[in-house]
Protein backbone atom coordinates (compact mmCIF):
# COMPACT_ATOMS: atom_id res chain seq x y z
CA UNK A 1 -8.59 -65.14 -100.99
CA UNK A 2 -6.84 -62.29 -102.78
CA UNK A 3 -4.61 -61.81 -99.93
CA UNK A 4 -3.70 -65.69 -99.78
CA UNK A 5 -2.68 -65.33 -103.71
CA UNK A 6 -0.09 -62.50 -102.83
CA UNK A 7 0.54 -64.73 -100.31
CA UNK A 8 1.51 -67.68 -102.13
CA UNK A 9 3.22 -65.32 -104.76
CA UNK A 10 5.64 -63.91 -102.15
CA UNK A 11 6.91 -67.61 -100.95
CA UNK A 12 7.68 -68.10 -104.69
CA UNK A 13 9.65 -65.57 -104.97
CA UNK A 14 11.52 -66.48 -101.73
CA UNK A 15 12.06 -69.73 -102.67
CA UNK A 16 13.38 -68.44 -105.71
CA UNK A 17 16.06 -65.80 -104.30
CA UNK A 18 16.73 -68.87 -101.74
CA UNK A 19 17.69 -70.78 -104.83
CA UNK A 20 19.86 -68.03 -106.05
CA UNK A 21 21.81 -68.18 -102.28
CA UNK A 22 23.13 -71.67 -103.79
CA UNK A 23 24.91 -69.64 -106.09
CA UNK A 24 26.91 -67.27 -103.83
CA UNK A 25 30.50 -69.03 -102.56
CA UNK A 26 31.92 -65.99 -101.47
CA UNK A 27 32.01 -62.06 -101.38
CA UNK A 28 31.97 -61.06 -104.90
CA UNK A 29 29.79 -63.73 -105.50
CA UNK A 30 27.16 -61.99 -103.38
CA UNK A 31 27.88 -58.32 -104.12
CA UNK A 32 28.42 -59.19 -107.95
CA UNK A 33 26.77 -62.29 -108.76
CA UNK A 34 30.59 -63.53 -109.90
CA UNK A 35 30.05 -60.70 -113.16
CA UNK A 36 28.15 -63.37 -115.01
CA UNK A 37 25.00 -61.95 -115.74
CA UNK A 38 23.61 -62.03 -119.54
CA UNK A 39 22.20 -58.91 -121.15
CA UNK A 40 18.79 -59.98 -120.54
CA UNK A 41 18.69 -60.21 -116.83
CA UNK A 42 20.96 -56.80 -116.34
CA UNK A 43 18.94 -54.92 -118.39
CA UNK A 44 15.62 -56.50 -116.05
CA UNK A 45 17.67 -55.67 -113.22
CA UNK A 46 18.18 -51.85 -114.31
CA UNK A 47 14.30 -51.45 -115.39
CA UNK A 48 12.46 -53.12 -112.46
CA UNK A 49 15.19 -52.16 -109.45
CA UNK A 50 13.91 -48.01 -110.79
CA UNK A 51 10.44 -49.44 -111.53
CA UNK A 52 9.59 -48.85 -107.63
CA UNK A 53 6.49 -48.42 -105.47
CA UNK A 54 7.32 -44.63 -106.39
CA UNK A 55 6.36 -44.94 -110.01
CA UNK A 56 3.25 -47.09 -109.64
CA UNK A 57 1.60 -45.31 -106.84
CA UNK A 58 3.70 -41.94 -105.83
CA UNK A 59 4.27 -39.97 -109.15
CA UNK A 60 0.84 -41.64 -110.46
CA UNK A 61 -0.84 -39.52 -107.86
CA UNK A 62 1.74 -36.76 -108.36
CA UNK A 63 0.70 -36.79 -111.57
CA UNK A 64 -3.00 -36.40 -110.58
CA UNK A 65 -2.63 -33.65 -108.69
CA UNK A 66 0.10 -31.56 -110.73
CA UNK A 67 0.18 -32.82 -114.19
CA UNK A 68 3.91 -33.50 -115.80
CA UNK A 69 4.96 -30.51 -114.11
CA UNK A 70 5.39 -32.65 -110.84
CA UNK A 71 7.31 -35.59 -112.68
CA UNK A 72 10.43 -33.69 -113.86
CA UNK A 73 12.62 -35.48 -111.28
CA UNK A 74 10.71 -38.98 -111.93
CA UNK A 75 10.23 -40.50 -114.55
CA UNK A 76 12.36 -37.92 -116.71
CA UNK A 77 15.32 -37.42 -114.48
CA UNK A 78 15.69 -40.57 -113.47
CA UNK A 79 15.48 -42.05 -117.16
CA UNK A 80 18.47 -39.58 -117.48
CA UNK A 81 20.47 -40.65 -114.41
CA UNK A 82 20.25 -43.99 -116.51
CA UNK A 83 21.11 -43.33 -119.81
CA UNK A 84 23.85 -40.62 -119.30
CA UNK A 85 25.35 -43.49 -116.76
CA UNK A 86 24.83 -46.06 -119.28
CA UNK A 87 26.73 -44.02 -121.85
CA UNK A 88 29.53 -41.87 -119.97
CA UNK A 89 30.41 -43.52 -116.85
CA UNK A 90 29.36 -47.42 -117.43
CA UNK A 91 32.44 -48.31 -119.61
CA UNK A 92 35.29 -46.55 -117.17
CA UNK A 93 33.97 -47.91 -114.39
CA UNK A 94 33.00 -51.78 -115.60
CA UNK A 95 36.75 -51.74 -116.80
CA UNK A 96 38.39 -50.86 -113.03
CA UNK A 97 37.08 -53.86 -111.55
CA UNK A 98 35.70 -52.79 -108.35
CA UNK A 99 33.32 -53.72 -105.79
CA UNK A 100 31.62 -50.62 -104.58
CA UNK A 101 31.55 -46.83 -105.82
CA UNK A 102 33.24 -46.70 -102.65
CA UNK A 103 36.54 -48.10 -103.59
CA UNK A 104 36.58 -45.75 -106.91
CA UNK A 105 37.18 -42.97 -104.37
CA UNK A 106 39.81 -44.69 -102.30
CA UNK A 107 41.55 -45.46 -105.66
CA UNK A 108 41.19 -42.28 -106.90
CA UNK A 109 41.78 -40.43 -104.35
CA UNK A 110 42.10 -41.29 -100.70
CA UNK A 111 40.70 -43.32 -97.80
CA UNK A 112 38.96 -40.07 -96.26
CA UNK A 113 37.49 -39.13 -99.52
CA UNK A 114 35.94 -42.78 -99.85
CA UNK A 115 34.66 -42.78 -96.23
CA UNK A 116 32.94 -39.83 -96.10
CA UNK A 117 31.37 -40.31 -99.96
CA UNK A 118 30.97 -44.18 -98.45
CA UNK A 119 28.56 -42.41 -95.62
CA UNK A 120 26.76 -40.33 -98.16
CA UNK A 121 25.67 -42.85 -100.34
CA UNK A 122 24.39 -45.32 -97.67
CA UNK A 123 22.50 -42.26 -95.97
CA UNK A 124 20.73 -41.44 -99.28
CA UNK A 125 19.35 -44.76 -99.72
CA UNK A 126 17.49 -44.45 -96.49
CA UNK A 127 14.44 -42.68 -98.12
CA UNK A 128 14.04 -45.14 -101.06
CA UNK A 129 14.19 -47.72 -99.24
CA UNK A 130 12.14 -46.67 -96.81
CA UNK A 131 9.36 -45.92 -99.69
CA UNK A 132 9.50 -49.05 -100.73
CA UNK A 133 8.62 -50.44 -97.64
CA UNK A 134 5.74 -47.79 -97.02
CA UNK A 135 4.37 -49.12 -100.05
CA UNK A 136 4.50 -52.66 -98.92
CA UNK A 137 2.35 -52.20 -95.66
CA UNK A 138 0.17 -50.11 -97.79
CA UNK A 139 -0.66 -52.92 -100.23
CA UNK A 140 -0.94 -56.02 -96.92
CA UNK A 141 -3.34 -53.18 -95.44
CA UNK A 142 -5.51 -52.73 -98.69
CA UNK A 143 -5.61 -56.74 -99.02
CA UNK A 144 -6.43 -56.76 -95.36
CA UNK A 145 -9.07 -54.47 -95.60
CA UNK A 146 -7.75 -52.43 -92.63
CA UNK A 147 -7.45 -55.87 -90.18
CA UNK A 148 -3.77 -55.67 -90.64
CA UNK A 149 -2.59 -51.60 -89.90
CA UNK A 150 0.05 -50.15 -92.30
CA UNK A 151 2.67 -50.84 -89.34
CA UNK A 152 1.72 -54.37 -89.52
CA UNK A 153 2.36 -54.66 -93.19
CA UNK A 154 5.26 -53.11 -93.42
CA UNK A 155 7.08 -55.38 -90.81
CA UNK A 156 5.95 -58.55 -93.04
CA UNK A 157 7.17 -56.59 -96.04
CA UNK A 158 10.71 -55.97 -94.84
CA UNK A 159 10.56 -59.78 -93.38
CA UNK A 160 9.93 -61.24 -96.76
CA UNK A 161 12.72 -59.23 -98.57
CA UNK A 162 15.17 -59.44 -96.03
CA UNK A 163 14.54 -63.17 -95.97
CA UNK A 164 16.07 -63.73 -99.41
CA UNK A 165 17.92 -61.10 -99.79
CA UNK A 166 20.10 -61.48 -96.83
CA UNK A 167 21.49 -64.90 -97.86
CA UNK A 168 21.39 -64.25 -101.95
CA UNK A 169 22.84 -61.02 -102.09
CA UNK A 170 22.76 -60.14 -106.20
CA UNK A 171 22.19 -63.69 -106.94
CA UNK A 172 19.00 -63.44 -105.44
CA UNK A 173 18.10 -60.12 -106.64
CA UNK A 174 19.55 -60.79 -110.02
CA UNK A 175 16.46 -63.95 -110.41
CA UNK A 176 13.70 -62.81 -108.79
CA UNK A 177 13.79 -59.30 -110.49
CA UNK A 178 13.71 -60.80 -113.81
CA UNK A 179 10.70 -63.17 -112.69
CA UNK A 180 9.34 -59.83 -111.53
CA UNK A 181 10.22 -58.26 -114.38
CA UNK A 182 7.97 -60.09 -116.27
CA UNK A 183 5.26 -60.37 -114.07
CA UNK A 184 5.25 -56.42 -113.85
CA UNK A 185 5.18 -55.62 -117.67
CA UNK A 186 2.19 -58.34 -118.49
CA UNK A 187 -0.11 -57.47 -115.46
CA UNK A 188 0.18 -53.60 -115.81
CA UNK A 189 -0.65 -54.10 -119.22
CA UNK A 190 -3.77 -55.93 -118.93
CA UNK A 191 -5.16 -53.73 -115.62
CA UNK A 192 -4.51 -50.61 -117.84
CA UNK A 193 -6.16 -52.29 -121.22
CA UNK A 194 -9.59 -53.20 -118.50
CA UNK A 195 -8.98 -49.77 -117.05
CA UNK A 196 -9.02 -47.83 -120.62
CA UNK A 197 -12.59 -49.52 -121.71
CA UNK A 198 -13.87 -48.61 -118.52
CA UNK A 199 -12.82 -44.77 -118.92
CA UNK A 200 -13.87 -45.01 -123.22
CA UNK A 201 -11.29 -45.83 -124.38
CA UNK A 202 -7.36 -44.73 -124.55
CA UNK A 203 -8.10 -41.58 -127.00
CA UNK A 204 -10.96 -40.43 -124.55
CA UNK A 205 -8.39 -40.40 -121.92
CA UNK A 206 -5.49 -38.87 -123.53
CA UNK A 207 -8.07 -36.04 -124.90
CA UNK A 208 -9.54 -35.23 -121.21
CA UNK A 209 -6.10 -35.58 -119.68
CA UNK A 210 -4.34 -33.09 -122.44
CA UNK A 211 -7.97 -30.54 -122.17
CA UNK A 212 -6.79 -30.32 -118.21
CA UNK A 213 -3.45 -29.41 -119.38
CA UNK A 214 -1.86 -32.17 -117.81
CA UNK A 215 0.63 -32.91 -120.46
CA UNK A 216 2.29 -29.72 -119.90
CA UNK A 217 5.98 -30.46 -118.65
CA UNK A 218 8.25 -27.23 -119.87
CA UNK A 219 8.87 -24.22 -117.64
CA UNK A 220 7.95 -20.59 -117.75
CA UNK A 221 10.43 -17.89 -119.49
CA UNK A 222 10.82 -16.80 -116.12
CA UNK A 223 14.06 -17.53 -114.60
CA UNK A 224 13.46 -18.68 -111.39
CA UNK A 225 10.72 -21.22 -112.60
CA UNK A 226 13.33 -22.36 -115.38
CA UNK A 227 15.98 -22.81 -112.22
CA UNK A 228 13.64 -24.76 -110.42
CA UNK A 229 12.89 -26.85 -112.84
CA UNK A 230 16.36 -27.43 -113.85
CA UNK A 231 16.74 -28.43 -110.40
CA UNK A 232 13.96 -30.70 -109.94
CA UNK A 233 15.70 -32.69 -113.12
CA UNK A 234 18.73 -32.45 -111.72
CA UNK A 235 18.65 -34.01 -109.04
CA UNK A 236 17.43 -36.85 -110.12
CA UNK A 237 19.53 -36.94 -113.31
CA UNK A 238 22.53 -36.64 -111.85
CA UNK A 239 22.08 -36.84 -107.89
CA UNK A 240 21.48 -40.57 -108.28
CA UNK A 241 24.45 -41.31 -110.90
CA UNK A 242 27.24 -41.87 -107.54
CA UNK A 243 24.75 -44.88 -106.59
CA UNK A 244 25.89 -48.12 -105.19
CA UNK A 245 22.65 -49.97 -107.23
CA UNK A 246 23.08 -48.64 -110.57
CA UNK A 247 26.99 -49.06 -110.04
CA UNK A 248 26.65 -52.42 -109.03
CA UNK A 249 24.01 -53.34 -112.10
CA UNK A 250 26.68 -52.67 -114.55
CA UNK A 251 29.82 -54.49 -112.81
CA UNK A 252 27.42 -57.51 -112.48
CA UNK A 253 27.56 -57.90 -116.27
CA UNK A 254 29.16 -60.58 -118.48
CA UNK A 255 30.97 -57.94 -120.32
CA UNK A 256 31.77 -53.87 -120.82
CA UNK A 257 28.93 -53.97 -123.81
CA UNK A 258 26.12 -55.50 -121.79
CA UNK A 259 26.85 -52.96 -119.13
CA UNK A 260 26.54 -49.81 -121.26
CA UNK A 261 23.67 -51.07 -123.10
CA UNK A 262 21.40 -53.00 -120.93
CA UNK A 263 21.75 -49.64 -118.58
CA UNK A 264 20.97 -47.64 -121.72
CA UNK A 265 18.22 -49.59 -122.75
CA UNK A 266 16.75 -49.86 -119.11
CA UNK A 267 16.42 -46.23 -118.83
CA UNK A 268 14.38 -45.75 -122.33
CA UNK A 269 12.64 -48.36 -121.07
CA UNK A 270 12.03 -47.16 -117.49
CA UNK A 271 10.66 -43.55 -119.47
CA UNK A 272 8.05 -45.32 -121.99
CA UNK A 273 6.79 -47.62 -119.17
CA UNK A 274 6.74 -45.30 -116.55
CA UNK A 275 3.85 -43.98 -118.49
CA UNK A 276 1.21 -46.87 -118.15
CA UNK A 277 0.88 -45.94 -114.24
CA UNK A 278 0.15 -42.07 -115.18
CA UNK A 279 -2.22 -43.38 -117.70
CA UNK A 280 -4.06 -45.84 -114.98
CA UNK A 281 -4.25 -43.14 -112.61
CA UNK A 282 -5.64 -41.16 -115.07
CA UNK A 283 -8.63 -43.02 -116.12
CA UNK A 284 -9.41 -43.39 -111.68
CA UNK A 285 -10.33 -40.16 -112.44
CA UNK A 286 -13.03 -40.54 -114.78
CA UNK A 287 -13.95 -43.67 -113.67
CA UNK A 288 -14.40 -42.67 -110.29
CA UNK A 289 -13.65 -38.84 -109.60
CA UNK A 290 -15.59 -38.73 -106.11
CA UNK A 291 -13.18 -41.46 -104.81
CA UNK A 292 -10.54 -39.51 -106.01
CA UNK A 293 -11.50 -36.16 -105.14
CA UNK A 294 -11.82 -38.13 -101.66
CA UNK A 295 -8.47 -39.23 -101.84
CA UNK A 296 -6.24 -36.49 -103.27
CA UNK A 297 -5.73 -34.80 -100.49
CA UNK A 298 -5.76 -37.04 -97.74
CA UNK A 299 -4.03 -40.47 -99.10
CA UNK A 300 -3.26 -40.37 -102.63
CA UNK A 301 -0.98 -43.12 -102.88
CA UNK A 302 -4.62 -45.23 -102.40
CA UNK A 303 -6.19 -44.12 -105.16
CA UNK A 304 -4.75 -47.05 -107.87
CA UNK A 305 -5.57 -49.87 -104.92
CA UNK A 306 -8.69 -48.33 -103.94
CA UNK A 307 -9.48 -48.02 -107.75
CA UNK A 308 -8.52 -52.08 -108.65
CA UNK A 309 -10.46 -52.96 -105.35
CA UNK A 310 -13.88 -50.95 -106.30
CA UNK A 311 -14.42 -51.32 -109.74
CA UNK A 312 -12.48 -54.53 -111.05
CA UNK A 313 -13.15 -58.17 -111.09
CA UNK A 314 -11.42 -60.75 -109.07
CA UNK A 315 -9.04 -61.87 -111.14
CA UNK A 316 -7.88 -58.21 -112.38
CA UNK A 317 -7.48 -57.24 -108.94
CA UNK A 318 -4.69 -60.61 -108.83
CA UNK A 319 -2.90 -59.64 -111.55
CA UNK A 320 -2.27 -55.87 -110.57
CA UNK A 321 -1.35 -56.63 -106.92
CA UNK A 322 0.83 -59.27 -108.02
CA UNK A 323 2.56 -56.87 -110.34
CA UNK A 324 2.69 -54.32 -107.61
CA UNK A 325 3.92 -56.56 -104.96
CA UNK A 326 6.64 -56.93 -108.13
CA UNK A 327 7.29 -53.92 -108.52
CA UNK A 328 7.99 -53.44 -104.51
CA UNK A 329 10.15 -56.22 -103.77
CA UNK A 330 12.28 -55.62 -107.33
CA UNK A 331 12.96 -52.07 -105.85
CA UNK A 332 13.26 -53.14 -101.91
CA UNK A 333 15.80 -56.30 -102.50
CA UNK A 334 18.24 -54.05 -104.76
CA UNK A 335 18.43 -50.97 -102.64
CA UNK A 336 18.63 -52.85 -99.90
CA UNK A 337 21.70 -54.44 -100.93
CA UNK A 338 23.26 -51.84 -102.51
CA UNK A 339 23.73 -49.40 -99.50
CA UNK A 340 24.76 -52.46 -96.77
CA UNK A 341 27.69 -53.54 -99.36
CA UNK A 342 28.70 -50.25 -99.49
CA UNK A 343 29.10 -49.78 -95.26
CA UNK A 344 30.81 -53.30 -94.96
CA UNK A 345 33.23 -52.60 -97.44
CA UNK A 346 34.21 -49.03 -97.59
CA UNK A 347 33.03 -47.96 -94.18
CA UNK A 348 33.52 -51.67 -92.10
CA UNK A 349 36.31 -52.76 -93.73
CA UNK A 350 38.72 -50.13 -93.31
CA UNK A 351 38.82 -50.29 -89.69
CA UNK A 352 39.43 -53.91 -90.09
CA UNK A 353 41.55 -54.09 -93.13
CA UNK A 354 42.46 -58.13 -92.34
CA UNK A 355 38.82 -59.01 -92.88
CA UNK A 356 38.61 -62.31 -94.29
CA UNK A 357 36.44 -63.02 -97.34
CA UNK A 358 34.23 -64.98 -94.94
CA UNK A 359 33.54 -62.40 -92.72
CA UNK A 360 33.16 -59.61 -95.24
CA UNK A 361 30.35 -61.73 -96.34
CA UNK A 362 28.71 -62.40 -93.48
CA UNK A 363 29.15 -59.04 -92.10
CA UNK A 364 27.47 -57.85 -95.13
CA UNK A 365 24.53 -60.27 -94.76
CA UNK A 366 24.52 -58.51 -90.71
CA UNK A 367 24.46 -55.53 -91.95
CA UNK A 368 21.43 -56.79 -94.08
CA UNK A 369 19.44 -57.05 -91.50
CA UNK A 370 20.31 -54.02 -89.55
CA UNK A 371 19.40 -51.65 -92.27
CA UNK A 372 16.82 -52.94 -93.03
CA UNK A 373 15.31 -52.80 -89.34
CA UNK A 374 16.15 -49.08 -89.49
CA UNK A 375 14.40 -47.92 -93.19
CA UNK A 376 11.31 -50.11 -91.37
CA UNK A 377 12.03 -47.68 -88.29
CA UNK A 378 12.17 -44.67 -90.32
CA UNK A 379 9.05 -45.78 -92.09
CA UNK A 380 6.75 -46.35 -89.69
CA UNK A 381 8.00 -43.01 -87.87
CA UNK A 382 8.06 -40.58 -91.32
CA UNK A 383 4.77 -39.13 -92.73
CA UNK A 384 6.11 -37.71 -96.34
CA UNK A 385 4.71 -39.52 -99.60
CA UNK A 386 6.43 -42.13 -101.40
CA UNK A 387 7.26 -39.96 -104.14
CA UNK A 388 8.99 -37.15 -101.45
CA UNK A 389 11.04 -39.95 -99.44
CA UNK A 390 12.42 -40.97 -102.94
CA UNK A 391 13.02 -37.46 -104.29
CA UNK A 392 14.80 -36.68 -101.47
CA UNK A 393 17.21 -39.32 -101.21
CA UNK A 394 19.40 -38.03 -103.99
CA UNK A 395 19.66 -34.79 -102.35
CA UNK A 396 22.67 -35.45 -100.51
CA UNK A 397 24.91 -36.86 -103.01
CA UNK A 398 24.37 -34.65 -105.85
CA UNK A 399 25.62 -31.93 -103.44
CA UNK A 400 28.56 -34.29 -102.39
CA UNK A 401 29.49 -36.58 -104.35
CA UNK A 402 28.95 -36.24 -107.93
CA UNK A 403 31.73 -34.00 -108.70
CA UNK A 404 34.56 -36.12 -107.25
CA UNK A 405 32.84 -38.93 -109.09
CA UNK A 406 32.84 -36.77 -112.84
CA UNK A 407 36.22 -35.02 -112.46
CA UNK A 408 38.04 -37.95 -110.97
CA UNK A 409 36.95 -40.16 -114.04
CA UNK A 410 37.29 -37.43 -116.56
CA UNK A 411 39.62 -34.43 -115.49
CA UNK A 412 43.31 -35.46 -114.55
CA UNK A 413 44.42 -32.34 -112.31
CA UNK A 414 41.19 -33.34 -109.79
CA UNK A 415 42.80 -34.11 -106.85
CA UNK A 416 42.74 -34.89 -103.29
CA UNK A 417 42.18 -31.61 -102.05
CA UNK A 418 39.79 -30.76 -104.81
CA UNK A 419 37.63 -33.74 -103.66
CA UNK A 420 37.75 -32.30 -99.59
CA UNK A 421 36.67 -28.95 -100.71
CA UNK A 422 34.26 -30.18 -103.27
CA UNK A 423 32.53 -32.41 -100.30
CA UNK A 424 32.81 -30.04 -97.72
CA UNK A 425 31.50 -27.19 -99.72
CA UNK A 426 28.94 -28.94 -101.27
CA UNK A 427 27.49 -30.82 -98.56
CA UNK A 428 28.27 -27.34 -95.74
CA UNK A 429 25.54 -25.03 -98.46
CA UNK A 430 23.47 -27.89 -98.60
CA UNK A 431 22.84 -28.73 -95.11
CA UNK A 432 23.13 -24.43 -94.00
CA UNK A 433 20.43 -23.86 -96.70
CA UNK A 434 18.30 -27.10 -95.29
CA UNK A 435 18.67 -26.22 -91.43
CA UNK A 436 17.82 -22.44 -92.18
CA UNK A 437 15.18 -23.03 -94.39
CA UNK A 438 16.11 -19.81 -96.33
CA UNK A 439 13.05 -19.58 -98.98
CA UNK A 440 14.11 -19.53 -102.25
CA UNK A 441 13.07 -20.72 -105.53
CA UNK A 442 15.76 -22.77 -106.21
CA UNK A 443 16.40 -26.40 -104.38
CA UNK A 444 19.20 -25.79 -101.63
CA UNK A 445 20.81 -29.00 -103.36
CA UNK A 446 21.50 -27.08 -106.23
CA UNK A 447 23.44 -24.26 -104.61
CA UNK A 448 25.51 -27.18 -102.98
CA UNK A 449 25.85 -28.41 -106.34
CA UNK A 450 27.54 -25.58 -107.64
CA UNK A 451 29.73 -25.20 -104.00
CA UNK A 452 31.03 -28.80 -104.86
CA UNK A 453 32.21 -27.95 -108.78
CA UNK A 454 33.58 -24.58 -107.30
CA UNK A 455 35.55 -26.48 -104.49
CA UNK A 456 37.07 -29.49 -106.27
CA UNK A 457 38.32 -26.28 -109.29
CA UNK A 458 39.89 -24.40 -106.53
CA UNK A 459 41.46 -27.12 -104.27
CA UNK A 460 42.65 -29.09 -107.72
CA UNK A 461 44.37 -25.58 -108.73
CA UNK A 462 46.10 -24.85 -105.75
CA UNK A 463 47.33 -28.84 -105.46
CA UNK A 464 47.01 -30.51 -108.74
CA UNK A 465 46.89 -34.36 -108.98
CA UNK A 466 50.07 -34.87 -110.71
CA UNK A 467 50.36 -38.58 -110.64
CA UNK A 468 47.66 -38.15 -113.03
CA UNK A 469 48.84 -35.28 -114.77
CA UNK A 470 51.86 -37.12 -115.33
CA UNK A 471 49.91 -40.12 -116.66
């Protein structure tokens, strides 16, 4: 019965991004939803697209097993990545007018620069969506119980977001992630109200969670635990600001103010809410701590489902896999979008520059389908948690692509060959430090950080951009 409900709940929601399809007439229709969107639904776009199977059941059980220690990157970092990009970069970039991040860096710079940033950004989706997926045939083989295999559920996952998402584009996204929206707050609420009088209430929990010393977030005095922390926030923070989604939140607004503030907003939000899963997870353990002493080390990500299934009535156990299924699909759709918009038009398009509207759309609905069939792929074939597939995805463009993004908006000598030396030196240390797996207490993402910001100030010093130093 429960899994007939989720059922039911995911043709809703396809009916509704179907609906949202009748809205899309061409190209920046699909990719922007024709820059129409009101603050409300933006800033539900912002909150529930970074509201993802990561935060519900990967840094819940992250939290479990390391405290706030292990949540630097998520919730705090990426609460960061929002608000600094609500405040700093939102306003520039709503004002150019563009379609992708992509075609900032051909504008900016040059067609190689935006091809090989273009690559980087689509690669580093790979992992988040990916997670989001995972989660997906986690929650149709917890509904199951076990009679369809995690394989099985994450094929009728991907299925049911590609099926509205491929024909909606950010229409689509745009009204069923402020359905979900809602239907994520409310039910998380009321499973975590049921939860707390189970555990004695929320003081009892807060006191036995802060006794275990699981509130503790700051780092040693020592300085490589202060560097790897730093990194660990990083990465997140700023890693994820050259992203196609977050990009393509704010340039779906009505106006420049609704962009910088429902992105703003969404990320203080995103922090304060991101807390309610901790909390739940929290109160598994005193509910239940054999099941979760069972479960910490072998499949943590069950412990929430396993927790809702054991000890909560029928209806709770509706209301927090609907929100969950929610909180999937809100993340899936949007990253799924962002990264195949992104190849059609700054990777596709520029070997076929006399692309017709038409067929940029419809070879972004292809390529839809085709990335989506290869996060599935990568799904089914990867064994790291949800919360490591998502951590990991921003590795690759902090180390290449955040500098060109920062000093091309805000230093005017950045220039071509500062960008080529920024990518190549960031992304070269990155990827040596990865393949050698030279042990070190600092994230190798870091030192390719600091490669990038040493190669666009050298390359931009030997050739200045003086079109823009004229300017």
């Amino acid at each position: 019965m429960l899994l007939w409900l989720v059922i039911a709940y995911l043709a809703i929601s396809v009916a509704i991004g179907l609906y949202g399809a009748s809205k899309v007439h061409n190209a920046r229709d699909y990719v922007t939803a024709g820059r129409n969107l009101p603050m409300a639904i933006v800033l539900a776009m912002v909150f529930a697209t970074w509201f993802g199977a990561e935060t519900v059941l990967g840094i819940s059980a992250t939290f479990l097993k390391e405290g706030f220690r292990g949540l630097i990157s998520d919730p705090l970092g990426a609460s960061l990545c929002l608000v600094l990009f609500g405040l700093i970069f939102a306003r520039p970039l709503y004002r150019m007018n563009l379609l992708t991040l992509g075609d900032y860096f051909r504008i900016r710079y040059n067609r190689q620069t935006e091809l090989l940033l273009s690559i980087c950004i689509v690669v580093s989706y790979l992992g988040w969506v990916s997670a989001q997926i995972t989660a997906l045939g986690l929650v149709f083989n917890v509904l199951s119980l076990d009679v369809l295999s995690m394989t099985q559920g994450m094929l009728i996952g991907a299925g049911v977001v590609v099926l509205y998402t491929i024909f909606g584009g950010m229409w689509s996204v745009a009204l069923t992630t402020f359905v979900q929206m809602i239907v994520i707050i409310v039910g998380l609420l009321l499973v975590t109200n049921f939860a707390a009088d189970q555990a004695g209430g929320v003081s009892s929990v807060l006191a036995k969670a802060s006794a275990e010393g699981k509130f503790a977030f700051l780092p040693s005095f020592e300085i490589w635990d202060m560097l790897g922390w730093m990194a660990a926030l990083v990465t997140m923070a700023l890693g994820s600001i050259p992203q196609q989604d977050v990009f393509q939140r704010v340039n779906s607004s009505r106006n420049e103010t609704i962009a910088v503030w429902a992105t703003t907003l969404g990320g203080i939000s995103y922090f304060f809410f991101a807390a309610i899963p901790l909390f739940l997870a929290y109160t598994a353990n005193i509910i239940d701590p054999q099941m979760v002493a069972r479960l910490i080390d072998s499949d943590s990500q069950l412990i929430l489902p396993t927790l809702i299934m054991n000890h909560m009535p029928f209806y709770m156990q509706v209301i927090f896999f609907g929100a969950l299924i929610s909180v999937i699909m809100s993340t899936a759709s949007g990253t799924l979008l962002a990264p195949s918009i992104t190849f059609t038009e700054n990777i596709l398009k520029g070997f076929a520059p006399h692309m017709t509207d038409r067929q940029l759309l419809w070879s972004t609905r292809i390529t839809v389908l085709v990335f989506s069939c290869m996060v599935t792929f990568y799904a089914i074939a990867t064994e790291a948690s949800i919360h490591t597939m998502v951590e990991n995805a921003y590795r690759i463009t902090l180390a290449g692509a955040f500098v060109p993004l920062v000093a091309g908006l805000f230093w005017k000598r950045a220039s071509n060959l500062g960008a080529a030396f920024a990518i190549f030196f960031g992304l070269a240390t990155w990827i040596i430090l990865e393949i050698t797996g030279v042990d070190t207490p600092v994230p190798p993402q870091l030192f390719g950080l600091f490669a990038s910001l040493f190669g666009m100030i050298l390359g931009s010093y030997i050739t200045p951009n003086k079109i823009h130093l004229r300017a």
